[in-house]
PDB file of N, CA and C in Angstrom:
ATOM      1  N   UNK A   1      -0.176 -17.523   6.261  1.00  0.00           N
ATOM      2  CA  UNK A   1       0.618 -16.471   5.668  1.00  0.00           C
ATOM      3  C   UNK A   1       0.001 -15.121   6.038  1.00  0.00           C
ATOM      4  N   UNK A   2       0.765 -14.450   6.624  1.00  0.00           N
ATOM      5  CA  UNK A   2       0.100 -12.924   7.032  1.00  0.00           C
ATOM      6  C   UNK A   2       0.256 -12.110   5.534  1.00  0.00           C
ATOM      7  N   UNK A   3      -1.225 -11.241   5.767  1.00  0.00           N
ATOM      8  CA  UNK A   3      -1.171 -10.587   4.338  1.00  0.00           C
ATOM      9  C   UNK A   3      -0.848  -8.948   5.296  1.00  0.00           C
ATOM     10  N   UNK A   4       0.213  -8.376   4.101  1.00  0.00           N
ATOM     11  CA  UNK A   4      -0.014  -6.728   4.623  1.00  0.00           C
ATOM     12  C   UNK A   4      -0.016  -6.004   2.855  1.00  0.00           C
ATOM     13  N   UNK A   5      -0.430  -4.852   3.622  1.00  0.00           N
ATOM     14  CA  UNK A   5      -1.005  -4.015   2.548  1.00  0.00           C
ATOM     15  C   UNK A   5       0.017  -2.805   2.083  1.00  0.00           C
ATOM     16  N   UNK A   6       0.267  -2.361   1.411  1.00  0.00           N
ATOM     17  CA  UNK A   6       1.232  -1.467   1.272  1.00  0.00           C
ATOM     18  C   UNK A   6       0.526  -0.491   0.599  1.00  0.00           C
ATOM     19  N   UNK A   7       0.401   1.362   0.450  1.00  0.00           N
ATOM     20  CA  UNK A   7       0.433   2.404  -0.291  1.00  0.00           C
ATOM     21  C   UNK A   7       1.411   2.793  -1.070  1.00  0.00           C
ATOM     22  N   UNK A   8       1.521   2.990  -2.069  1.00  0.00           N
ATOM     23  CA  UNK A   8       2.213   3.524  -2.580  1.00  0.00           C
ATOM     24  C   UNK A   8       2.033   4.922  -2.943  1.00  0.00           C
ATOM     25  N   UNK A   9       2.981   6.312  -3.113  1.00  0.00           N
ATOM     26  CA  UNK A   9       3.100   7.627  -3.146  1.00  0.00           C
ATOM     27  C   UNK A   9       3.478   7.584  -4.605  1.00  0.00           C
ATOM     28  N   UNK A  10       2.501   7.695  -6.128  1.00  0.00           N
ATOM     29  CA  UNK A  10       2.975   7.724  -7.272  1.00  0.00           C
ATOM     30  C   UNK A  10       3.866   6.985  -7.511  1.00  0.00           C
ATOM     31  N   UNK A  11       3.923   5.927  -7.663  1.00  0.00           N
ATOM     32  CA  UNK A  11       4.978   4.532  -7.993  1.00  0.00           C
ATOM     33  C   UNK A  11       5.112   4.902  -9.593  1.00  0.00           C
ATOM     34  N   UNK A  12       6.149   4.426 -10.399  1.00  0.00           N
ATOM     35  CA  UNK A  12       6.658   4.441 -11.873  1.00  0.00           C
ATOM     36  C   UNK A  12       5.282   3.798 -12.714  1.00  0.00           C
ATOM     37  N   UNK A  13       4.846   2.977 -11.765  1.00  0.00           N
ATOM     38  CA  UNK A  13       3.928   2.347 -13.181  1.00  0.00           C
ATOM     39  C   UNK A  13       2.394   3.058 -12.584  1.00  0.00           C
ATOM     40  N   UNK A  14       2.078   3.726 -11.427  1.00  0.00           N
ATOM     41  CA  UNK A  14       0.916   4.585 -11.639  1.00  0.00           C
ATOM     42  C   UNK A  14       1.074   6.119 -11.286  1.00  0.00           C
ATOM     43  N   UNK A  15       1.924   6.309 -11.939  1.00  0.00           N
ATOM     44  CA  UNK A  15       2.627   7.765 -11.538  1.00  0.00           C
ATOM     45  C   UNK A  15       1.560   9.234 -11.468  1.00  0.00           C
ATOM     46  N   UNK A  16       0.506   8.596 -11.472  1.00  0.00           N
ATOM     47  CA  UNK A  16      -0.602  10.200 -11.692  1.00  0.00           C
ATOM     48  C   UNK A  16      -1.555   9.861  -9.964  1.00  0.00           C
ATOM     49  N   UNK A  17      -1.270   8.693  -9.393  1.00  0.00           N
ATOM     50  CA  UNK A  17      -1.779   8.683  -7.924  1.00  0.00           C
ATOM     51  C   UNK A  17      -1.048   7.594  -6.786  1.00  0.00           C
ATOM     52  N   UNK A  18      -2.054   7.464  -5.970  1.00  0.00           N
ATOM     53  CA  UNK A  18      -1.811   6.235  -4.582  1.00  0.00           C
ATOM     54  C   UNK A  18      -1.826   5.053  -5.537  1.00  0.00           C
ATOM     55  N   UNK A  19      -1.462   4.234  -5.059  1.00  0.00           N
ATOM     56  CA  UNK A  19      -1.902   2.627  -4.845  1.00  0.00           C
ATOM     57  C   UNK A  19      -1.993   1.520  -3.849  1.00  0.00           C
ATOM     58  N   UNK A  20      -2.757   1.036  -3.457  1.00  0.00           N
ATOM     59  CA  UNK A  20      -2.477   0.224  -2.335  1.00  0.00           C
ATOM     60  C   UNK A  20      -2.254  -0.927  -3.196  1.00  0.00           C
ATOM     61  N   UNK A  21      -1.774  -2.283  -2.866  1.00  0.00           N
ATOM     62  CA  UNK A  21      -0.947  -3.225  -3.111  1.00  0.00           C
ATOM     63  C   UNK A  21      -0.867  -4.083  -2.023  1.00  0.00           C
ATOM     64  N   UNK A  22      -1.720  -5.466  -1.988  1.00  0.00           N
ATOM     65  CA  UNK A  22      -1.920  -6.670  -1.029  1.00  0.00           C
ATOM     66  C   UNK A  22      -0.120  -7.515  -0.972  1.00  0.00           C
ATOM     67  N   UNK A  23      -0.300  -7.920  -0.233  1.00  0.00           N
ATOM     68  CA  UNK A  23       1.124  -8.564   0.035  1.00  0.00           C
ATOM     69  C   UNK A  23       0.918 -10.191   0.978  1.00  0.00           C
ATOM     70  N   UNK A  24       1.607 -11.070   0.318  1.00  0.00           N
ATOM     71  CA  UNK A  24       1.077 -12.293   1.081  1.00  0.00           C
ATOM     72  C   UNK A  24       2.529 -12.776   1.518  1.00  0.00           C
ATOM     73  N   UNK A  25       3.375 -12.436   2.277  1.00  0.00           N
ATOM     74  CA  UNK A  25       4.289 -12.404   2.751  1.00  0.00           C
ATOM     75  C   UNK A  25       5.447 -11.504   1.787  1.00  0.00           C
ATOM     76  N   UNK A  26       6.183 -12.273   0.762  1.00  0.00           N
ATOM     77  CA  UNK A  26       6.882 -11.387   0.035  1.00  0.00           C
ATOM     78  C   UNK A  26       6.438 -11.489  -1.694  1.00  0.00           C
ATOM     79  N   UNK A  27       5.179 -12.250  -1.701  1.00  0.00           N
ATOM     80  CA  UNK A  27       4.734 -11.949  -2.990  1.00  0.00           C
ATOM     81  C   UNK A  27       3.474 -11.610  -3.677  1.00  0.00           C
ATOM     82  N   UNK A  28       3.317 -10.758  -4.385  1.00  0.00           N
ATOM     83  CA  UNK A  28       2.619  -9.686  -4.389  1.00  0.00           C
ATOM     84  C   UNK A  28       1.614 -10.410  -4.824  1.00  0.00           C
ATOM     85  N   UNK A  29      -0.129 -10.292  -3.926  1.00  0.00           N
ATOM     86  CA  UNK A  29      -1.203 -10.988  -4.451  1.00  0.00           C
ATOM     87  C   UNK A  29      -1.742  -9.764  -5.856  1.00  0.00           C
ATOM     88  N   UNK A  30      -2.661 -10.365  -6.419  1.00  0.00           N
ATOM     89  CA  UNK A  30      -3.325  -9.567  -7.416  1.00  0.00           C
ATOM     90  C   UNK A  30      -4.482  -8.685  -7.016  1.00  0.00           C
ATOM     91  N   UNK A  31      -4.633  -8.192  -5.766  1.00  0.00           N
ATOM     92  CA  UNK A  31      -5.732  -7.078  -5.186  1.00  0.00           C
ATOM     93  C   UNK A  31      -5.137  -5.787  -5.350  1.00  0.00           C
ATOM     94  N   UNK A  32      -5.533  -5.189  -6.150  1.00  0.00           N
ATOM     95  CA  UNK A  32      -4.364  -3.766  -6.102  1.00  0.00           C
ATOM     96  C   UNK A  32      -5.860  -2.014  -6.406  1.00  0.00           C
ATOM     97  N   UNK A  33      -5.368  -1.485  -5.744  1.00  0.00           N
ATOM     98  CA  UNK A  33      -6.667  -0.357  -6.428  1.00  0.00           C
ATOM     99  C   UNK A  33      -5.717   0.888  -6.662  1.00  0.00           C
ATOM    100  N   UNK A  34      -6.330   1.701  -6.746  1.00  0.00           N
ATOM    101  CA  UNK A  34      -5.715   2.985  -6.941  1.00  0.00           C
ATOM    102  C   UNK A  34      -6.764   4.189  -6.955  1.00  0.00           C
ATOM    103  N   UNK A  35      -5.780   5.411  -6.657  1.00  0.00           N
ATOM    104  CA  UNK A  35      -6.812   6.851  -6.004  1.00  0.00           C
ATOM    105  C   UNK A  35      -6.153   8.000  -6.194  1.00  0.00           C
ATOM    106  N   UNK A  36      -6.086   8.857  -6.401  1.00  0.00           N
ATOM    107  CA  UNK A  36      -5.955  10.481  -6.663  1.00  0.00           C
ATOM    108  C   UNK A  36      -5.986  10.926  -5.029  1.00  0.00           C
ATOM    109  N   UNK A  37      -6.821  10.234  -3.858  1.00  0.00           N
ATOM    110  CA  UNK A  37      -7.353  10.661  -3.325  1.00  0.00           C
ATOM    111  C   UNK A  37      -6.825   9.538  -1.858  1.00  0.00           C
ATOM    112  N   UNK A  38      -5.678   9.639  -1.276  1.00  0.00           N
ATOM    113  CA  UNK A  38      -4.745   9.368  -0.494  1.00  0.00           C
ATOM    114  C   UNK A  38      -6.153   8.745   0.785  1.00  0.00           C
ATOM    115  N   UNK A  39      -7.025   9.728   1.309  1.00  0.00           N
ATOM    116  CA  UNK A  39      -7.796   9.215   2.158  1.00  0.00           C
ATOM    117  C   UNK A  39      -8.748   8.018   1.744  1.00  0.00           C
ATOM    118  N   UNK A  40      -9.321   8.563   0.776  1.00  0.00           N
ATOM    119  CA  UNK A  40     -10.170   7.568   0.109  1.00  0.00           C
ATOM    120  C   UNK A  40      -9.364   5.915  -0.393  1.00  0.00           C
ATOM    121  N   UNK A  41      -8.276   5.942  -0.534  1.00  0.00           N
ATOM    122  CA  UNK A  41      -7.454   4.686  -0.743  1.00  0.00           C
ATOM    123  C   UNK A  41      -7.624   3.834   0.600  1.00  0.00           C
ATOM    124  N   UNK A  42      -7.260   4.867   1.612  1.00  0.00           N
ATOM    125  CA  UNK A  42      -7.381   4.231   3.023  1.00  0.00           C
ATOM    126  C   UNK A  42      -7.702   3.504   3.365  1.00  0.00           C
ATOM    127  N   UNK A  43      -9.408   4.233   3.219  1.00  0.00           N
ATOM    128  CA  UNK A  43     -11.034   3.508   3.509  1.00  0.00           C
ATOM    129  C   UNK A  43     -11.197   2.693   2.978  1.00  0.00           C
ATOM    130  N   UNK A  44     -10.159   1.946   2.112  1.00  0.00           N
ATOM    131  CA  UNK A  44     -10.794   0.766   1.415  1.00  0.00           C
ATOM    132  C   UNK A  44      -9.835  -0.587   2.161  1.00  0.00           C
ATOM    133  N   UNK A  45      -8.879  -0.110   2.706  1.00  0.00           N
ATOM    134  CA  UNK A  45      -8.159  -1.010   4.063  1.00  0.00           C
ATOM    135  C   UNK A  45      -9.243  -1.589   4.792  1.00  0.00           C
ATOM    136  N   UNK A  46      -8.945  -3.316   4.808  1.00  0.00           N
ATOM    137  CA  UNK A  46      -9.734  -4.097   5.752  1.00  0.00           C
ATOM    138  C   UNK A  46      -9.989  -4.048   7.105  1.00  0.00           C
ATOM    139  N   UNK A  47     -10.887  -3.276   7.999  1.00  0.00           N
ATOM    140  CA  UNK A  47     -11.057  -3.231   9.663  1.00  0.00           C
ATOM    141  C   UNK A  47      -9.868  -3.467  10.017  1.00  0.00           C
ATOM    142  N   UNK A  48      -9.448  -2.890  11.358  1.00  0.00           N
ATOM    143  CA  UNK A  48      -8.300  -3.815  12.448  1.00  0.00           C
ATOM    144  C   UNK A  48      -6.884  -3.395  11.795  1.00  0.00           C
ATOM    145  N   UNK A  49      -6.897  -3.117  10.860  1.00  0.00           N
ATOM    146  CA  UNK A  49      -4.956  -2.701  10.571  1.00  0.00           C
ATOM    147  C   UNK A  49      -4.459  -2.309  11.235  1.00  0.00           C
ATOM    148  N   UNK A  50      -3.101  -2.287  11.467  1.00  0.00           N
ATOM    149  CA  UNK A  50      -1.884  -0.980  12.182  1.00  0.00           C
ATOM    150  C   UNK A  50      -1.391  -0.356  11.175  1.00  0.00           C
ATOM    151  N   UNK A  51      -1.565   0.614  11.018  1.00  0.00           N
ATOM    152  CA  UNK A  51       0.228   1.197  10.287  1.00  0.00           C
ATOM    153  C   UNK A  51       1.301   1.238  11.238  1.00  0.00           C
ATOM    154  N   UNK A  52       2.326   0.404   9.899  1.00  0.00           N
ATOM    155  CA  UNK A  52       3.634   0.535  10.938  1.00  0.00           C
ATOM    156  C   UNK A  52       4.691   1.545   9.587  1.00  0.00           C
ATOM    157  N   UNK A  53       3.809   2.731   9.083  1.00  0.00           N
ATOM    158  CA  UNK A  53       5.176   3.125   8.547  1.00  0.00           C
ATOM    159  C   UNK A  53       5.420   2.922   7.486  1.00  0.00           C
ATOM    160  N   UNK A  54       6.919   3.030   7.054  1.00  0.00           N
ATOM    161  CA  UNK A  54       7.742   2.881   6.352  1.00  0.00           C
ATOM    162  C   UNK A  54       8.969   2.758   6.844  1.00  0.00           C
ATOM    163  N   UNK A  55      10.554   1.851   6.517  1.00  0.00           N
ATOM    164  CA  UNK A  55      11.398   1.937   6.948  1.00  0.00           C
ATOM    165  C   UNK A  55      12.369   2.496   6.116  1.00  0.00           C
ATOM    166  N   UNK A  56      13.534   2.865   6.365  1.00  0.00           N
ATOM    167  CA  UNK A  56      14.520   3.709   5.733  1.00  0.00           C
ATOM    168  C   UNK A  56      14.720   3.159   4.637  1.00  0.00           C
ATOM    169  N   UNK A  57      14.945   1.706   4.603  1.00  0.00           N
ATOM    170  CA  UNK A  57      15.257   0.868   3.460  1.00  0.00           C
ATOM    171  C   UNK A  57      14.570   1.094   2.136  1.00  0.00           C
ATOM    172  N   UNK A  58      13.295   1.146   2.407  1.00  0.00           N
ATOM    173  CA  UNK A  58      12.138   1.424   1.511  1.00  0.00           C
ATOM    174  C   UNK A  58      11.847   1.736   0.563  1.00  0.00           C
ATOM    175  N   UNK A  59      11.416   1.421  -0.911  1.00  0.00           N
ATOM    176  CA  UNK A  59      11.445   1.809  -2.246  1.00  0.00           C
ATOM    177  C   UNK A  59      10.758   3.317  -1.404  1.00  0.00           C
ATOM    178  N   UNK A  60      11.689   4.355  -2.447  1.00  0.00           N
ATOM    179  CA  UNK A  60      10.724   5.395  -2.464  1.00  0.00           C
ATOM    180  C   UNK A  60       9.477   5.793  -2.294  1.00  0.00           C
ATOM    181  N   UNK A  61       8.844   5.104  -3.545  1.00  0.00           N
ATOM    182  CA  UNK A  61       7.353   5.395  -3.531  1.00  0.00           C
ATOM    183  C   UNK A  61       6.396   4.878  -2.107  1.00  0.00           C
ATOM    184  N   UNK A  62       7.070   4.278  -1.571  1.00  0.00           N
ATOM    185  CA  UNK A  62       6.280   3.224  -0.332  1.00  0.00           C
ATOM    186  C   UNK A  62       6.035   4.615   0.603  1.00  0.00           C
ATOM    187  N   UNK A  63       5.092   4.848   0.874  1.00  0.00           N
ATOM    188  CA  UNK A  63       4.294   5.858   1.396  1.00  0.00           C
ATOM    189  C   UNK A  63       4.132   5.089   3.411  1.00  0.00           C
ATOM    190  N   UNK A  64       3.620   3.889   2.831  1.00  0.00           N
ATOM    191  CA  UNK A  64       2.893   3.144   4.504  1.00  0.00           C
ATOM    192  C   UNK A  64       2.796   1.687   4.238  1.00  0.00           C
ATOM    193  N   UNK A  65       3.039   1.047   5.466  1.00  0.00           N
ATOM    194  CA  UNK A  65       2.478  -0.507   4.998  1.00  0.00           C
ATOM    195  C   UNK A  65       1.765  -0.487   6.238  1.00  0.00           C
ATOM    196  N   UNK A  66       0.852  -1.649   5.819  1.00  0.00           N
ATOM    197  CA  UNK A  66      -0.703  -1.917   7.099  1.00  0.00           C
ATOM    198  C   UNK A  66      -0.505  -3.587   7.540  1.00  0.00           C
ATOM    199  N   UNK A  67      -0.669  -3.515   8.431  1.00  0.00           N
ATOM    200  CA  UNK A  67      -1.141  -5.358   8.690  1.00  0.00           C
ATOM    201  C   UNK A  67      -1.666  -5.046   9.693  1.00  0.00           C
TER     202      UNK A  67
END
């Protein structure tokens, strides 16, 4: 199962920052952090990622997803 990582841009349930959010195909593992501090969320992304973005479709808050 490929895991990707998603940011979130102030989502409803942490509306005062980032969140990144693990993903194990389409259901959401329990690794989740959070940051005030958009770069610093980053750095906590596992070696080797891509960002691919966001697509139009996209909940709002979805800032980037990584795999």
């Amino acid at each position: 199962m490929i895991t990707t990582w998603t940011i979130y841009d102030h989502p409803r349930d942490a509306p005062l920052g980032y969140v990144l959010r693990a993903w194990h195909g389409a259901e959401p593992h329990p690794l989740s952090s959070g940051s005030a501090d958009l770069e610093l969320l980053r750095d906590t992304l596992p070696p080797g990622l891509v960002c691919l973005g966001r697509w139009p479709g996209d909940d709002p808050a979805i800032l980037e997803v990584w795999i």
